[in-house]
Protein backbone atom coordinates (compact mmCIF):
# COMPACT_ATOMS: atom_id res chain seq x y z
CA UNK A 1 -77.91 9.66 6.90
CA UNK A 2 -79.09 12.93 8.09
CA UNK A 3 -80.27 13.46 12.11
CA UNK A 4 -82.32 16.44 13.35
CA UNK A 5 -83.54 16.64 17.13
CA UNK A 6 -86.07 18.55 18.30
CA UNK A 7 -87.47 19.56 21.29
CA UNK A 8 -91.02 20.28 22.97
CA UNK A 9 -92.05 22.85 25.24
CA UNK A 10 -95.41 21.21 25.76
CA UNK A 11 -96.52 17.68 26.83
CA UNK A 12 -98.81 17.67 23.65
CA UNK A 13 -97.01 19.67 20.51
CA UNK A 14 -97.25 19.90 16.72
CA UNK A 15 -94.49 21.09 15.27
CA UNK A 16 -93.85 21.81 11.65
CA UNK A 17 -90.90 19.97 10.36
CA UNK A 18 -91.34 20.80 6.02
CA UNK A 19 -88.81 23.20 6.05
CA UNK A 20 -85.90 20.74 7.44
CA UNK A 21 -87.12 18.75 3.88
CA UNK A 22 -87.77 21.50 1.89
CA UNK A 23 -84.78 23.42 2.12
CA UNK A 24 -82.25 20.80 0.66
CA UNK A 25 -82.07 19.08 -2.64
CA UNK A 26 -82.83 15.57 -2.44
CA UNK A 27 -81.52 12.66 -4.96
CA UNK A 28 -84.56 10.83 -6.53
CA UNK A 29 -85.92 8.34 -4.67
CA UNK A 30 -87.07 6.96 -1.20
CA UNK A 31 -87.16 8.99 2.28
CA UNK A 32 -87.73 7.44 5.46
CA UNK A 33 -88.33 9.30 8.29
CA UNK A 34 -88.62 7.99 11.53
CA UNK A 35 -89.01 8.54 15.39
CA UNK A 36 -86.80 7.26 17.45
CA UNK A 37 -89.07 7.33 20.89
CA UNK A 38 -92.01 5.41 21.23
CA UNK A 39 -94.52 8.88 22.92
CA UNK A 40 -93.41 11.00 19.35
CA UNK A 41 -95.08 10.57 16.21
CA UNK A 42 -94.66 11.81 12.18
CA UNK A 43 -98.10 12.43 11.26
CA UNK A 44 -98.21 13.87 7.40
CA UNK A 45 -101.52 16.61 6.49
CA UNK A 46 -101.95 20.10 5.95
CA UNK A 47 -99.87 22.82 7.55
CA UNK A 48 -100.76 25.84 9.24
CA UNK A 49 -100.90 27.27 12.72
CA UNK A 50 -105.13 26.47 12.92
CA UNK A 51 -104.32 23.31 11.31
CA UNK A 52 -101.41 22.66 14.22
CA UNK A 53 -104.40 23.92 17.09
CA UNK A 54 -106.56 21.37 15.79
CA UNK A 55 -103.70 18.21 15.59
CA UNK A 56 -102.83 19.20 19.05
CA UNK A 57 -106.04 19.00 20.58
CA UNK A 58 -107.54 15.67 19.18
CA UNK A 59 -103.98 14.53 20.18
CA UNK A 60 -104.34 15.67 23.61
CA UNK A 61 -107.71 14.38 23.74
CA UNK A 62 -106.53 10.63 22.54
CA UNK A 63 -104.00 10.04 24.46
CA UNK A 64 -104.62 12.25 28.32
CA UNK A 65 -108.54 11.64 28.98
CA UNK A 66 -110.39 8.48 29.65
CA UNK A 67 -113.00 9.71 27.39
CA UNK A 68 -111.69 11.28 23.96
CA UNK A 69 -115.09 11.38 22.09
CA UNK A 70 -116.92 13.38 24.51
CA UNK A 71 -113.56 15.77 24.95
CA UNK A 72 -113.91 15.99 20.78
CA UNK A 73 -117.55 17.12 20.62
């Protein structure tokens, strides 16, 4: 079993985790990721620092304001 810990500078981060999977060989087969802390998530999509701006702010916008869908428009 393989551990990696991260940390956040922000309350409300994306951070880009493909090359901690990428850069290893892998037997064939299952992974399982998980998160051991019940305010962090694995969320799986497209990559890319726009793409990161965007995750970040519907995030923020979920889980900080009383009223997400008018924060989203």
């Amino acid at each position: 079993m393989l551990r990696f810990d991260l940390s956040t500078s922000r309350r409300t981060q994306a951070i880009d985790v493909t090359h901690l999977f990428t850069s290893r060989e892998w037997p064939d087969g299952l992974l399982l990721l998980s998160v051991e802390h019940t305010t962090a998530a694995v969320f799986l999509g497209e990559s890319g620092s726009e793409m990161f701006e965007d995750y970040e702010r519907v995030a923020a916008c979920l889980l900080y304001t009383s009223d997400a869908a008018d924060d989203l428009a």
